[in-house]
C-alpha atoms as a PDB file:
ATOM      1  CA  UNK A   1      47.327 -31.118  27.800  1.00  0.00           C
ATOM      2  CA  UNK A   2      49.937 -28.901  27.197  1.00  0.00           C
ATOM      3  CA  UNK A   3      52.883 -27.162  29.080  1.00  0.00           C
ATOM      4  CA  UNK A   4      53.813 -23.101  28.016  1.00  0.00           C
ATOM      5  CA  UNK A   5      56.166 -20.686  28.700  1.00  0.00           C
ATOM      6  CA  UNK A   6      57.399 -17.319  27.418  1.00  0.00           C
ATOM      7  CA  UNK A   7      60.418 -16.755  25.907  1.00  0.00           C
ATOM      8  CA  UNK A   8      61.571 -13.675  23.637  1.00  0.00           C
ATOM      9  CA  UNK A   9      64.911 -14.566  23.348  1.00  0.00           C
ATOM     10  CA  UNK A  10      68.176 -16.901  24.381  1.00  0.00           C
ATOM     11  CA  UNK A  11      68.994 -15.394  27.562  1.00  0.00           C
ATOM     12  CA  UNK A  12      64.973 -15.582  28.340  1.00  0.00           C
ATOM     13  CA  UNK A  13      63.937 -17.475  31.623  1.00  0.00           C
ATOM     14  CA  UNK A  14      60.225 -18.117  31.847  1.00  0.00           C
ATOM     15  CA  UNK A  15      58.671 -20.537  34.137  1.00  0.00           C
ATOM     16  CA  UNK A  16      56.892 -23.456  33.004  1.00  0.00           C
ATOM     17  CA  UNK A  17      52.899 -23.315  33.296  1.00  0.00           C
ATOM     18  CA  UNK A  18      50.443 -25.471  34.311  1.00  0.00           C
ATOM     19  CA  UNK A  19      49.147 -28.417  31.737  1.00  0.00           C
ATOM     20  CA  UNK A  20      45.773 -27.260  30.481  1.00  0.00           C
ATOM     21  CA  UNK A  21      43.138 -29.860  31.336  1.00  0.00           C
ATOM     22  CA  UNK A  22      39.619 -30.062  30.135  1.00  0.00           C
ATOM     23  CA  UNK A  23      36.605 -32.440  30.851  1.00  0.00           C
ATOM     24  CA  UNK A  24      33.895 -32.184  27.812  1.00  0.00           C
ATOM     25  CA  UNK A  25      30.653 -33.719  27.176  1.00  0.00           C
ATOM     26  CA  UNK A  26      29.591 -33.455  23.331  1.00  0.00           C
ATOM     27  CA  UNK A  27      25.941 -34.976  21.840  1.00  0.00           C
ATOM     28  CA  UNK A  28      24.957 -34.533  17.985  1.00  0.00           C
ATOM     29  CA  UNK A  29      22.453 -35.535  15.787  1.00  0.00           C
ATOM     30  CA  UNK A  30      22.399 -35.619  11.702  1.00  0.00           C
ATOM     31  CA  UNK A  31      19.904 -36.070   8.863  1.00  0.00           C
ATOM     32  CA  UNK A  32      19.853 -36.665   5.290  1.00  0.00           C
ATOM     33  CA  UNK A  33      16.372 -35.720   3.744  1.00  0.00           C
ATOM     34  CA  UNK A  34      14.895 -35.595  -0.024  1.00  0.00           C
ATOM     35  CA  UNK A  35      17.061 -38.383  -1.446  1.00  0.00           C
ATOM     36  CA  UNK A  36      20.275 -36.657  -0.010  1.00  0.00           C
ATOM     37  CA  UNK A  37      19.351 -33.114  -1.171  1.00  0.00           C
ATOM     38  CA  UNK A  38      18.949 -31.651   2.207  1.00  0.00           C
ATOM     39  CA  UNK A  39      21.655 -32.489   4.817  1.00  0.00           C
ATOM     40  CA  UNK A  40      22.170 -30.923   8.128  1.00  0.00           C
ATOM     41  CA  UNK A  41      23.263 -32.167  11.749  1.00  0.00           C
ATOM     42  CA  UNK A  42      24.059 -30.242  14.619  1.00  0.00           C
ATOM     43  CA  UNK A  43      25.699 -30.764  18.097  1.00  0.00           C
ATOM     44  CA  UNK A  44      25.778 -29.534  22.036  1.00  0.00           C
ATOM     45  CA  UNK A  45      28.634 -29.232  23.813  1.00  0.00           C
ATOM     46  CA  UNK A  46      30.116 -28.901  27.099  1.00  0.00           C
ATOM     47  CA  UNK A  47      33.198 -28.490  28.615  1.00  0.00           C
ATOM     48  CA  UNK A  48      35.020 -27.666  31.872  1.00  0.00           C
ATOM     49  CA  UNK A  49      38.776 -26.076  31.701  1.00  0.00           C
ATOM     50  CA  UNK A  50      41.331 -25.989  33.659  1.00  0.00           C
ATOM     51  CA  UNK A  51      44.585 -23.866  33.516  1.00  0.00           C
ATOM     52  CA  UNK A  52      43.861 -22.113  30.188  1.00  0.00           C
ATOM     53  CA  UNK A  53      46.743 -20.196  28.865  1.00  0.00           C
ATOM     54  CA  UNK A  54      46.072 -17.004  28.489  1.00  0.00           C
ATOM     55  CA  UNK A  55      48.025 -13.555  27.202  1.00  0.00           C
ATOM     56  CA  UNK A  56      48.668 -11.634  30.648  1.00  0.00           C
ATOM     57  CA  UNK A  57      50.405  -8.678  31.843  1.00  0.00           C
ATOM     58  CA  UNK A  58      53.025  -9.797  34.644  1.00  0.00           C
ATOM     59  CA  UNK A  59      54.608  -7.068  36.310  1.00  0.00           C
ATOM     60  CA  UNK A  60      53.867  -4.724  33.403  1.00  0.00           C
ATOM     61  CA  UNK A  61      55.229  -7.312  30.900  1.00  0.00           C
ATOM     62  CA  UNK A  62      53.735  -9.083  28.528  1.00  0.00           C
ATOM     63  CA  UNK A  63      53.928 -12.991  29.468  1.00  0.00           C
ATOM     64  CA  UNK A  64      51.365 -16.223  30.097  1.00  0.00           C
ATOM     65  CA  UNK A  65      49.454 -17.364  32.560  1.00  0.00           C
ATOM     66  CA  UNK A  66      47.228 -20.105  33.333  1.00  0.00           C
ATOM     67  CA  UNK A  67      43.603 -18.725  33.778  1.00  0.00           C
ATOM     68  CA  UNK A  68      41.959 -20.913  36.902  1.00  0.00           C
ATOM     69  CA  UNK A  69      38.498 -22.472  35.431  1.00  0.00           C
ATOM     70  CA  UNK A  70      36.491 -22.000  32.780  1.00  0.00           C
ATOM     71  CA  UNK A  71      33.624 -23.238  31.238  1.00  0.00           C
ATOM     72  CA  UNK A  72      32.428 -23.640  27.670  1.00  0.00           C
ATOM     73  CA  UNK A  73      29.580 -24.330  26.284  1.00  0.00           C
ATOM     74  CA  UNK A  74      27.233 -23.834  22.810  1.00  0.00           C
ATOM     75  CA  UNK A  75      25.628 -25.460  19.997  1.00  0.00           C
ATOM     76  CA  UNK A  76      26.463 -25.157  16.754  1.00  0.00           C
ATOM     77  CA  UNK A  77      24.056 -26.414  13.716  1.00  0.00           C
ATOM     78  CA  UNK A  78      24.791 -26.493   9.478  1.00  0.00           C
ATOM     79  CA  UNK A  79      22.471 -26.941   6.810  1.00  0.00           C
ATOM     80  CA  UNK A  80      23.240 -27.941   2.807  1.00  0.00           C
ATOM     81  CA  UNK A  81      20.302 -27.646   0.230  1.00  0.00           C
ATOM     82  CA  UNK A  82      21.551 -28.951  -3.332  1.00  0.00           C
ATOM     83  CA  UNK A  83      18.909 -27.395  -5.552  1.00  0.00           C
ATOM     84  CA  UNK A  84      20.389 -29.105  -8.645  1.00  0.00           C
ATOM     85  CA  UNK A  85      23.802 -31.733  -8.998  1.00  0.00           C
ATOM     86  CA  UNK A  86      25.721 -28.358  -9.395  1.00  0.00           C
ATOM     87  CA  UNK A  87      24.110 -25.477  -7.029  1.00  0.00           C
ATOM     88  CA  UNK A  88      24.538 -25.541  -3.312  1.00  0.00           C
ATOM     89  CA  UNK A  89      22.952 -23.616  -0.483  1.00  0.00           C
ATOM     90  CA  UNK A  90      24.881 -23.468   2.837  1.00  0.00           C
ATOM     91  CA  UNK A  91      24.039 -22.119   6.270  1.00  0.00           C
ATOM     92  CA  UNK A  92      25.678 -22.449   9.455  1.00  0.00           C
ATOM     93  CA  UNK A  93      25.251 -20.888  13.371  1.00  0.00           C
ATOM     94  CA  UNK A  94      26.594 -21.600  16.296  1.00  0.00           C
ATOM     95  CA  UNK A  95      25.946 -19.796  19.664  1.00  0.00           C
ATOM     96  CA  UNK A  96      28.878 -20.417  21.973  1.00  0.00           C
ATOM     97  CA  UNK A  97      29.149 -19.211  25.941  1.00  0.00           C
ATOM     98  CA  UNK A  98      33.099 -19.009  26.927  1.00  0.00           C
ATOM     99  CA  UNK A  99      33.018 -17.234  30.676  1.00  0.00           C
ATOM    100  CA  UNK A 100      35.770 -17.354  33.497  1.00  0.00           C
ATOM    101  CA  UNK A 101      34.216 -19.638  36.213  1.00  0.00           C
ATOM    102  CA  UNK A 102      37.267 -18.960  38.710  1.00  0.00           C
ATOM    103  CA  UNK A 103      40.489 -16.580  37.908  1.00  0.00           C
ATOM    104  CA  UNK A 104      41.711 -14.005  39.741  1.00  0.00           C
ATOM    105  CA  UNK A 105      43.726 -11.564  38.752  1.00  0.00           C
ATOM    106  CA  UNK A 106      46.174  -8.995  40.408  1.00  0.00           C
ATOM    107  CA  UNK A 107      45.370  -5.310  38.761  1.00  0.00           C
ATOM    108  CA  UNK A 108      47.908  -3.126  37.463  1.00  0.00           C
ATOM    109  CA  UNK A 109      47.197  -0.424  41.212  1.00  0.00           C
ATOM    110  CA  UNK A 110      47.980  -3.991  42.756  1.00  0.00           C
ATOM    111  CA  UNK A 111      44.490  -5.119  43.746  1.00  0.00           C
ATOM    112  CA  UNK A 112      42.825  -8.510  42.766  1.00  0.00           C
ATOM    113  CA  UNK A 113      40.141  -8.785  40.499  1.00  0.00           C
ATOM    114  CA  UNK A 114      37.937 -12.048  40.749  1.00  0.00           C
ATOM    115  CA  UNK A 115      36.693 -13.117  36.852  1.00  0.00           C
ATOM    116  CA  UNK A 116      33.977 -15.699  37.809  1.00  0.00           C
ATOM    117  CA  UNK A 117      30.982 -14.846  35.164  1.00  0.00           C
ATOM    118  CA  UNK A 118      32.888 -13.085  32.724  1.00  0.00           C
ATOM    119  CA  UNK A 119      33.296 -13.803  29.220  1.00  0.00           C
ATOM    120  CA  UNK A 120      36.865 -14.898  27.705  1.00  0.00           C
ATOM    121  CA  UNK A 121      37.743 -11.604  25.435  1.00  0.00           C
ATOM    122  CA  UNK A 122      37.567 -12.271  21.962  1.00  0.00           C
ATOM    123  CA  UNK A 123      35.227 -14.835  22.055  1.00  0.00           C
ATOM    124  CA  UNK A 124      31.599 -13.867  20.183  1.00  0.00           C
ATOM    125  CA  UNK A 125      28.540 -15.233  21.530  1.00  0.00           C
ATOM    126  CA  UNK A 126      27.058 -15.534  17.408  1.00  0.00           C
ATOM    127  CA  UNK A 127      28.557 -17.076  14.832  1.00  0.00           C
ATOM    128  CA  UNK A 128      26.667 -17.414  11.145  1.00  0.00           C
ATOM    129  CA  UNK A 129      27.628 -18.337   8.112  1.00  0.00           C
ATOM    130  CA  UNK A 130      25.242 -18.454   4.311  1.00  0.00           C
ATOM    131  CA  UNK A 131      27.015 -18.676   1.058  1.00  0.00           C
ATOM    132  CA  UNK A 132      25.795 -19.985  -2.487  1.00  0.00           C
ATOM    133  CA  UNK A 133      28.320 -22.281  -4.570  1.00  0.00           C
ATOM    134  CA  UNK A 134      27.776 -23.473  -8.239  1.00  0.00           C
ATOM    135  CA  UNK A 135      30.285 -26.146  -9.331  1.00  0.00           C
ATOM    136  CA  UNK A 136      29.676 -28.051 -12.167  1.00  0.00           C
ATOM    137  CA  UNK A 137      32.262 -30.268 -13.178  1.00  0.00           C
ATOM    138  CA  UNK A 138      32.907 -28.456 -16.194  1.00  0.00           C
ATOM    139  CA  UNK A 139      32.574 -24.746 -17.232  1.00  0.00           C
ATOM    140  CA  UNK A 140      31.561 -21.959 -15.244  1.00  0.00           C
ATOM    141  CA  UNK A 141      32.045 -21.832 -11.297  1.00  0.00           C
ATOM    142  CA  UNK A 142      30.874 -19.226  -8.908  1.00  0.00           C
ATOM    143  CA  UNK A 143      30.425 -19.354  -5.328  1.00  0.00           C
ATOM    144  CA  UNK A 144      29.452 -16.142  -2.525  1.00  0.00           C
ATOM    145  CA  UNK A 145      29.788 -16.660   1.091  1.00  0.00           C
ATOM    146  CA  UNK A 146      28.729 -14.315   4.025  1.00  0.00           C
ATOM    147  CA  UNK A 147      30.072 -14.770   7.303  1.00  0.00           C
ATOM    148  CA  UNK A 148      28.988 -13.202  10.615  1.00  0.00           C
ATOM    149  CA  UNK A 149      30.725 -12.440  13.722  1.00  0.00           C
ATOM    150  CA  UNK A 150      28.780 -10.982  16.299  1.00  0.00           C
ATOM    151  CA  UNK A 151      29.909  -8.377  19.042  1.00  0.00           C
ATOM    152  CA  UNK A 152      32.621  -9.371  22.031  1.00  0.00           C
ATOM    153  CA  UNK A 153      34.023  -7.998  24.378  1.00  0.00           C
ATOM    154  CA  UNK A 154      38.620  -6.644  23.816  1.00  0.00           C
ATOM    155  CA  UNK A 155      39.341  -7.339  27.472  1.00  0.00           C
ATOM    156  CA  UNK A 156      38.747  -9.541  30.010  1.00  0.00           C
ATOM    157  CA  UNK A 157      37.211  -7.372  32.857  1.00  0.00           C
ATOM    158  CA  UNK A 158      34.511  -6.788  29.776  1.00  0.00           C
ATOM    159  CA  UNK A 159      34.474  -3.114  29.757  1.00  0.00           C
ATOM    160  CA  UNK A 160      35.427  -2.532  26.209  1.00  0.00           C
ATOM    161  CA  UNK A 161      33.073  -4.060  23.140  1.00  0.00           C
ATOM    162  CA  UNK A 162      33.451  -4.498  19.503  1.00  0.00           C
ATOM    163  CA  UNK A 163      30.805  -4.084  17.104  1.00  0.00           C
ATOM    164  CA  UNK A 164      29.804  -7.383  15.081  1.00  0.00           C
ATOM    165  CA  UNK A 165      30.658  -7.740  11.131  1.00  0.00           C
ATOM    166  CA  UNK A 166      30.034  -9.169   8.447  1.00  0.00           C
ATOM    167  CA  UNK A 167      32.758 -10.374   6.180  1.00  0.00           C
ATOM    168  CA  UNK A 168      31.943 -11.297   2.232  1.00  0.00           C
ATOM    169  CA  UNK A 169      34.139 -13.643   0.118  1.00  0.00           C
ATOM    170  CA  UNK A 170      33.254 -14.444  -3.859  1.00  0.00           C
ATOM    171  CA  UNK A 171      34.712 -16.230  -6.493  1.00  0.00           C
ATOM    172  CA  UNK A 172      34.372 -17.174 -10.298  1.00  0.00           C
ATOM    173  CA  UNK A 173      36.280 -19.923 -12.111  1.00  0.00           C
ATOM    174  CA  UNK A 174      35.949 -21.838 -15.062  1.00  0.00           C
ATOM    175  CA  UNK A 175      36.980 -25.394 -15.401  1.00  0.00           C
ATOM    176  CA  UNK A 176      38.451 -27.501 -18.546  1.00  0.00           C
ATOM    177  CA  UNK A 177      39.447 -31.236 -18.640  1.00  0.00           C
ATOM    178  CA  UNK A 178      42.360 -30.935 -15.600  1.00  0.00           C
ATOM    179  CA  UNK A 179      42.432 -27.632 -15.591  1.00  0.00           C
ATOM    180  CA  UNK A 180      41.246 -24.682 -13.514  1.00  0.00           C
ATOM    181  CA  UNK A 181      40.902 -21.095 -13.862  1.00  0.00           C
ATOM    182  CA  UNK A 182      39.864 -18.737 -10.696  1.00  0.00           C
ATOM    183  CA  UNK A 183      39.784 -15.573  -9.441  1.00  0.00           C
ATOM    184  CA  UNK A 184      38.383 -15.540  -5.930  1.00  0.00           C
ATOM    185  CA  UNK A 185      38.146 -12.060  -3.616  1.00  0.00           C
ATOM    186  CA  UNK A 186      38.620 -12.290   0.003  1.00  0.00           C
ATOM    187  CA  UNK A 187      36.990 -10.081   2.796  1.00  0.00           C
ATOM    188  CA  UNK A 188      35.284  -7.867  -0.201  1.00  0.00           C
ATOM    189  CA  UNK A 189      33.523  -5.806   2.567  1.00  0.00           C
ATOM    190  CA  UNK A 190      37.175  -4.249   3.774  1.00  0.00           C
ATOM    191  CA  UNK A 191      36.414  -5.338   7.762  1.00  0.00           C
ATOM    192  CA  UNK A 192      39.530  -4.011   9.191  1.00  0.00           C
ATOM    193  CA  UNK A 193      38.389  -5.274  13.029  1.00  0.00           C
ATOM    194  CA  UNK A 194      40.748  -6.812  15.897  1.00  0.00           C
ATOM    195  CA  UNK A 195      40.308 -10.751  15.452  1.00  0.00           C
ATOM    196  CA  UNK A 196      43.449 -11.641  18.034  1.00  0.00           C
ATOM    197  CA  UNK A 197      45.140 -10.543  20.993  1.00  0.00           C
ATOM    198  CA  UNK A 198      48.836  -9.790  20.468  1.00  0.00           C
ATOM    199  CA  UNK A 199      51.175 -11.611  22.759  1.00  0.00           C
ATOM    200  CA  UNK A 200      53.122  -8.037  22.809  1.00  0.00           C
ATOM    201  CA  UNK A 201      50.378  -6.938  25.344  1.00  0.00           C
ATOM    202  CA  UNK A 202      46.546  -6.857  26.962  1.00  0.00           C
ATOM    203  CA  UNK A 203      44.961  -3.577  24.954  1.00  0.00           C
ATOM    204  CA  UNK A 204      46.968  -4.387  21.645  1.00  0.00           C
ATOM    205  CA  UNK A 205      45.170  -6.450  18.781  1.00  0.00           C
ATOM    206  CA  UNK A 206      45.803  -7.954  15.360  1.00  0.00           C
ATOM    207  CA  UNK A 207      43.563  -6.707  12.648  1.00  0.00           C
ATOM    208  CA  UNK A 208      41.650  -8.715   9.993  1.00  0.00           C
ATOM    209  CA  UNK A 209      43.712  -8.110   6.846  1.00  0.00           C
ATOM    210  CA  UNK A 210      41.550  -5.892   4.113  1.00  0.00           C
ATOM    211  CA  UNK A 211      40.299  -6.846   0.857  1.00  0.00           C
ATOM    212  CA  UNK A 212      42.384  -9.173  -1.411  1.00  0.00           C
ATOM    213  CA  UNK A 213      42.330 -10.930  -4.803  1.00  0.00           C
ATOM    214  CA  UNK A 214      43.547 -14.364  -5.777  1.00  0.00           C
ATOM    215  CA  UNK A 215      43.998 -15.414  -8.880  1.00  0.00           C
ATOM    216  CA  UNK A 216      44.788 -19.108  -9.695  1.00  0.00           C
ATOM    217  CA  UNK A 217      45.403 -21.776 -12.086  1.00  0.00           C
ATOM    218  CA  UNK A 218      45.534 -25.587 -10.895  1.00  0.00           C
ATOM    219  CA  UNK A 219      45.489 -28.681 -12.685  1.00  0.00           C
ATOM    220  CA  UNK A 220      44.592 -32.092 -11.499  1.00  0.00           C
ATOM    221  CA  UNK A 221      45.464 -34.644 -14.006  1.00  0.00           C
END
């Protein structure tokens, strides 16, 4: 549990929230197949919140507030094929269900708007993953990974939804004795959509950060 408060400067005098309590029930199951070539496991989970803290508009301002009850709940499930002792197959999904099970809310014409059934904003139902990594221990390296991120909903009254997107990474390297060359390109597919809710305010965002390159060199003796 944990206690929050705002505070955007010295002469600031937020209130202290609620601790944030949660009661979760989690099963999973593994397997190794093929003399260890195929590996996967996969788990359920469950879980009951209480006094989530959440961005909020108070009195116009941006602040925090503890959300009533929600509930969580999803599976999630990853796969790993080595084809050879230096090519990998990877695949992951998860299917999660955040939704408000009790918050109300006071509306900017003054009103109160009950949440019970809808979903946290920001929070996808769909989740994949699939990339393919070669990594010798010497040589040539390579590795591409896809990841998936399906539609959800900006606010919480779940009026206003974002598309889903896919965002593609890729990298090349070659490794000698210690050392390590690479050059590895991140979000190669420019997605520019919101991923987080500013703390500034309810309809402002952060953005995913476009396409970048990395190039490194690492040794490990």
């Amino acid at each position: 549990m944990k206690r929050a408060a705002v505070d955007f400067g010295p002469e600031a005098e937020g209130s202290i929230l609620q601790p944030e309590t949660a009661t979760t029930w989690e099963v999973g199951l593994k397997g190794r197949h093929l003399g260890g070539r195929l590996e996967w496991e996969m788990s359920w989970f469950d879980m009951d919140f209480e006094n989530l803290v959440i961005p909020e508009n108070v009195d116009g301002r941006p602040s925090l507030a503890n959300a009533g009850s929600e509930r969580f709940k999803g599976i999630e499930m990853e796969a790993t094929w080595r084809v050879t002792d230096d090519l990998r197959l990877t695949a992951t999904y998860a299917h999660h269900d955040s939704t408000f099970t009790d918050y109300e809310r006071l509306r900017p014409d003054g009103s109160m708007q009950q949440l019970n059934g809808n979903t946290l904003e920001m929070s996808p139902n769909d989740l994949a993953a699939g990339g393919i990594v070669y990594a010798p221990a010497q040589g040539f390296q390579a590795s591409v990974i896809a990841n998936y991120v399906g539609s959800r909903y900006l606010n919480k009254s779940n009026t206003v939804e974002a598309d889903a997107y896919t965002v593609l990474d890729a990298g090349v390297g070659y490794r000698f004795g210690p050392w390590q060359v690479r050059l590895d390109g991140y979000n190669l597919t420019d997605v520019r959509e919101p991923v987080a809710e500013s703390e500034l305010g309810d309809p402002q965002f952060y953005v995913m950060t476009g396409s970048s390159w990395l190039l490194s060199v690492t040794w490990n003796p």
